[in-house]
Protein backbone atom coordinates (compact mmCIF):
# COMPACT_ATOMS: atom_id res chain seq x y z
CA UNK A 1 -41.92 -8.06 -12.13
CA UNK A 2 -44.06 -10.68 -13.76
CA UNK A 3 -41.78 -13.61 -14.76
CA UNK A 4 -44.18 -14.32 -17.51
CA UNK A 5 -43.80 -11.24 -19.57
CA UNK A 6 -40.49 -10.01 -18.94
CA UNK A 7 -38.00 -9.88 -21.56
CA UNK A 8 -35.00 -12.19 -22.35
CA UNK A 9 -32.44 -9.70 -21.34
CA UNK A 10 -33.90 -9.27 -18.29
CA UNK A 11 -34.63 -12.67 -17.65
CA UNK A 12 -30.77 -13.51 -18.04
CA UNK A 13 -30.07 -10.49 -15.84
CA UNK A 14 -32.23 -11.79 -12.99
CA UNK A 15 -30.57 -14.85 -13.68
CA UNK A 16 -27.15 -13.54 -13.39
CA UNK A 17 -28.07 -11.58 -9.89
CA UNK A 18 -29.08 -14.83 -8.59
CA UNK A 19 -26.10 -16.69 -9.15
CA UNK A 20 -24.06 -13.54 -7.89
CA UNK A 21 -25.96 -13.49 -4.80
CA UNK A 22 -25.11 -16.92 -4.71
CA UNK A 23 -21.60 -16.88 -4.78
CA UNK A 24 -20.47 -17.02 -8.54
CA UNK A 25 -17.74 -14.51 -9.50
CA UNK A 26 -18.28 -15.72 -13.36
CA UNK A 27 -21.86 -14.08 -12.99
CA UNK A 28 -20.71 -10.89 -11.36
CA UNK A 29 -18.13 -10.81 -14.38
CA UNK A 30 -20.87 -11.41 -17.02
CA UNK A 31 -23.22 -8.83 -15.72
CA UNK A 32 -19.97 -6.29 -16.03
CA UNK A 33 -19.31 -7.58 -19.74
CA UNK A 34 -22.86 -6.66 -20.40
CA UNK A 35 -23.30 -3.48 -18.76
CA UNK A 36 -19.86 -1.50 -18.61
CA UNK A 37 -19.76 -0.26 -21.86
CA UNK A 38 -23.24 1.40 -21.98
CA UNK A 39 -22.50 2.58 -18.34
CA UNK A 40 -19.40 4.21 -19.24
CA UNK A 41 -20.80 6.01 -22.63
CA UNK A 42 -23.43 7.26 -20.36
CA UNK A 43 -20.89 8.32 -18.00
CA UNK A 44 -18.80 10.24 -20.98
CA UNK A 45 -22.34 11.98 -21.94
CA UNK A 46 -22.58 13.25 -18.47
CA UNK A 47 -19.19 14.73 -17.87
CA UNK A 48 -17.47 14.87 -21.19
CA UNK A 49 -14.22 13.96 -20.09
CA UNK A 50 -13.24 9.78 -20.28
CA UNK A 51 -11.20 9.64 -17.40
CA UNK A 52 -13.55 10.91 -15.03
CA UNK A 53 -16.23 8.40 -17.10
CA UNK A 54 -13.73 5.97 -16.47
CA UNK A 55 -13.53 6.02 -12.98
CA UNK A 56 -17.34 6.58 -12.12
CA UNK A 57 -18.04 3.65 -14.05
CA UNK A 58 -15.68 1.24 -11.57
CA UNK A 59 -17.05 3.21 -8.82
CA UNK A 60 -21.03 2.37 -10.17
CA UNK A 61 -20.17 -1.02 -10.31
CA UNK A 62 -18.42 -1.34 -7.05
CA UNK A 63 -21.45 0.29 -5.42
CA UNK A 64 -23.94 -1.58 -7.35
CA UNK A 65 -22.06 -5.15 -6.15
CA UNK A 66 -22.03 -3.69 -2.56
CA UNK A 67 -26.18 -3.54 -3.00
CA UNK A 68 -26.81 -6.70 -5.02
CA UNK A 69 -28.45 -7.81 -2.24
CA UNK A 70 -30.63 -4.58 -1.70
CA UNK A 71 -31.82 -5.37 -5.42
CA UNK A 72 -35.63 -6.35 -5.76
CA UNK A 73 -37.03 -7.71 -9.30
CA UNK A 74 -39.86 -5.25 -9.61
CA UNK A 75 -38.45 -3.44 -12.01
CA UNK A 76 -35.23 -4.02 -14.66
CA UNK A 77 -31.74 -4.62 -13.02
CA UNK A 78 -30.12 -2.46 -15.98
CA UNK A 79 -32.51 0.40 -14.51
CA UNK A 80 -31.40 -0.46 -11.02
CA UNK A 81 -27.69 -0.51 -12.16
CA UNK A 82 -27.95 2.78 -14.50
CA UNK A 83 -29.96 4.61 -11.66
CA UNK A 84 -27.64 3.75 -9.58
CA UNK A 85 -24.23 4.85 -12.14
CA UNK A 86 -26.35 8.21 -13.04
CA UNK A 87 -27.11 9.03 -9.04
CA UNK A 88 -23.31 8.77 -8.11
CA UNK A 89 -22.39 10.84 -11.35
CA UNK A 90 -24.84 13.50 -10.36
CA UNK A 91 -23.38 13.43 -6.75
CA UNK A 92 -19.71 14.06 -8.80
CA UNK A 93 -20.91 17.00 -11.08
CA UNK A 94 -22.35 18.68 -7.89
CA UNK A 95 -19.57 18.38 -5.80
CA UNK A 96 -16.96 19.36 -8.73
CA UNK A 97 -19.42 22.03 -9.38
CA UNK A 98 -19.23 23.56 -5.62
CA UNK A 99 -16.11 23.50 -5.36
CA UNK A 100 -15.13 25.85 -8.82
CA UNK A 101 -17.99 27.91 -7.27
CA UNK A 102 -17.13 31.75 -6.29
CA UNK A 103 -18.39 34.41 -4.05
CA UNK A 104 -18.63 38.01 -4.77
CA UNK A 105 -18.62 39.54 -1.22
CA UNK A 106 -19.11 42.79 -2.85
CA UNK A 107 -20.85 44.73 -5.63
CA UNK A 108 -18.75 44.56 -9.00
CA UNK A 109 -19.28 48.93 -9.42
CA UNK A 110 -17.27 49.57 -12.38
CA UNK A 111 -13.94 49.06 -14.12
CA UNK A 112 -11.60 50.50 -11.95
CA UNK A 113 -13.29 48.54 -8.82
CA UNK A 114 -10.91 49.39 -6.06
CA UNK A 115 -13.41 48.62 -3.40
CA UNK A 116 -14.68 45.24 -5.17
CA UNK A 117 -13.22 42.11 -3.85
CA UNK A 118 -13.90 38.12 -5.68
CA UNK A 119 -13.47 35.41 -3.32
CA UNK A 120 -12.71 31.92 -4.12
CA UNK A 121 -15.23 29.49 -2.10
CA UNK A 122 -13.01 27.66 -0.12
CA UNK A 123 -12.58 23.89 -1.64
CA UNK A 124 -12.27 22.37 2.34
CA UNK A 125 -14.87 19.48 2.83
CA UNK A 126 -17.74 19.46 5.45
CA UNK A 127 -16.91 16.89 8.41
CA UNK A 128 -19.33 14.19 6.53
CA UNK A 129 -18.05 14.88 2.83
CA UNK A 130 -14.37 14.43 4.17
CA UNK A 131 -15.01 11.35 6.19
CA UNK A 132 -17.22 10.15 2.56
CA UNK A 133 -14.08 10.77 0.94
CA UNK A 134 -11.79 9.28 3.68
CA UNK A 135 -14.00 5.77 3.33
CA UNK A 136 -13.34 5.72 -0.10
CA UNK A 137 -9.56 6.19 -0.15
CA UNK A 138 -9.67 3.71 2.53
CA UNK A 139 -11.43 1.34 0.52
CA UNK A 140 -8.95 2.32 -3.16
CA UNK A 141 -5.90 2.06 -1.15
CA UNK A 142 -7.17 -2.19 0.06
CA UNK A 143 -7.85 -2.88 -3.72
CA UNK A 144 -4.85 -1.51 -5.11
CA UNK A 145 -2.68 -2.88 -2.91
CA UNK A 146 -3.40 -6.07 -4.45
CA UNK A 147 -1.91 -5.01 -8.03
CA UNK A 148 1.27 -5.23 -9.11
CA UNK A 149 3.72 -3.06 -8.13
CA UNK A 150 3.92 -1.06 -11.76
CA UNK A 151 0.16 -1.24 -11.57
CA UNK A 152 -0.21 0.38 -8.18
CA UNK A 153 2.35 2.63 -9.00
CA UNK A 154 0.50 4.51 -11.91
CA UNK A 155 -2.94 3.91 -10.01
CA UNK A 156 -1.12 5.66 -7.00
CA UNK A 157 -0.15 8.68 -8.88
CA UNK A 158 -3.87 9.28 -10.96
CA UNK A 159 -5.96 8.66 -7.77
CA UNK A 160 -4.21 9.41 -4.55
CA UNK A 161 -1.78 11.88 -6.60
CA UNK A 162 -4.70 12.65 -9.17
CA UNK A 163 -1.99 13.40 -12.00
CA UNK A 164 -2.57 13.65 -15.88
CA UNK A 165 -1.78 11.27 -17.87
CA UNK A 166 0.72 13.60 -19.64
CA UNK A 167 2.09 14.21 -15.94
CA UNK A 168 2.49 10.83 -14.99
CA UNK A 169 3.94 9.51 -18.65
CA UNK A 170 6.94 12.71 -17.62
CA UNK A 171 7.02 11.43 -14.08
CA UNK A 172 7.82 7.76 -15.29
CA UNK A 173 9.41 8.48 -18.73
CA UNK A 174 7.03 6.55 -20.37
CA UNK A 175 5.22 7.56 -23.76
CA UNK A 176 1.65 8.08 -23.06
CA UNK A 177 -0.01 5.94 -25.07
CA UNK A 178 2.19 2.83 -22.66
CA UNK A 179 0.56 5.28 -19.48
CA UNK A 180 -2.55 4.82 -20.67
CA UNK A 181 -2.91 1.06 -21.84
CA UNK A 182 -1.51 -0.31 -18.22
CA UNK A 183 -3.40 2.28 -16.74
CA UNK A 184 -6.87 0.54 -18.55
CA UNK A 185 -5.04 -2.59 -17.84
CA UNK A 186 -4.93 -1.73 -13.95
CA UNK A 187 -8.77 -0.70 -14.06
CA UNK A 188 -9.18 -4.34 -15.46
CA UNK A 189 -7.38 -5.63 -12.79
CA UNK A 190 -9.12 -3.60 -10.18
CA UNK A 191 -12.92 -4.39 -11.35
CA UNK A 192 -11.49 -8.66 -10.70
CA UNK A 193 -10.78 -7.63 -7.22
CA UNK A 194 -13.81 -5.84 -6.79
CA UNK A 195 -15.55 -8.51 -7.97
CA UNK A 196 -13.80 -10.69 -5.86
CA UNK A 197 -14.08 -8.65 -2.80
CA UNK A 198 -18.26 -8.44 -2.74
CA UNK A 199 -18.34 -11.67 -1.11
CA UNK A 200 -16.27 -10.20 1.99
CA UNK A 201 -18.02 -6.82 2.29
């Protein structure tokens, strides 16, 4: 990227990933202030449904901080970053997508059929997706065991539990709209430990 021509915004961006690389957590926090709320309306476009956007955009900035340093200024960092967000949402849908996927192990003849069977593909993971998934409970379970106990507690029972929010608001006798607001708080919480945490990955 020539210096000379590129824009402001991506002049304060390089800028930012500098001092990142370098060390400062108020630049890793400024580059989230600019970026999460574009990430996560691109997120809600992809899967229409804001939880899941919710949680793949802390995941696309947890994986982006993990590669700051694979970042090269040849082209835009908010191209990096959304490439980045839009790869590991595209890695979701497929996945969510296999595993509501069925198999018809035999012609579908007629209304009656009696010798037509529908098989549900099994949901098990493959060795590699399980271990994938093993890493990154691994990795959930070290960050939210730095929150406060009412905190973990709800993050607990949406992640690990993967409850509604109407499930865990009847779990906890809470109303929902409390579930949800120290639920967002808890996400807040969690992207300042991630942020803090780059340094020691």
């Amino acid at each position: 990227m020539d210096e000379k021509n590129i824009s402001d915004s991506a002049r304060r961006d390089l800028d930012l990933v500098e001092k990142a690389l370098g060390g400062s957590e108020r630049a890793y926090t400024e580059l989230m202030a600019v970026y999460r709320e574009s990430i996560y309306f691109m997120m809600v476009k992809m899967v229409s449904n804001k939880d899941d956007a919710e949680d793949l955009t802390i995941e696309a900035f947890g994986k982006a901080f993990k590669r700051l340093g694979q970042y090269r200024p040849d082209y835009a960092f908010s191209t990096w970053l959304f490439k980045i967000a839009s790869n590991n949402c595209i890695d979701f849908l497929r996945k969510k997508k296999k595993s509501q996927m069925i198999s018809i192990d035999t012609g579908y003849s007629d209304d009656d059929a009696d010798d037509s069977t529908l098989d549900i593909k099994a949901k098990g993971l493959n060795p590699e997706e399980a271990l994938m998934k093993e890493q990154r409970i691994d990795e959930m379970h070290r960050i939210v065991e730095q929150l406060k106990p009412k905190y973990r507690l709800l993050v607990e029972l949406r992640y690990f539990e993967e409850l509604s929010y109407e499930e865990i608001a009847v779990r906890l006798e809470l109303p929902l709209g409390t579930v949800k607001a120290q639920l967002f708080r808890a996400r807040e919480l969690m992207f300042e430990i991630l942020k803090h945490s780059v340094n020691r990955i």
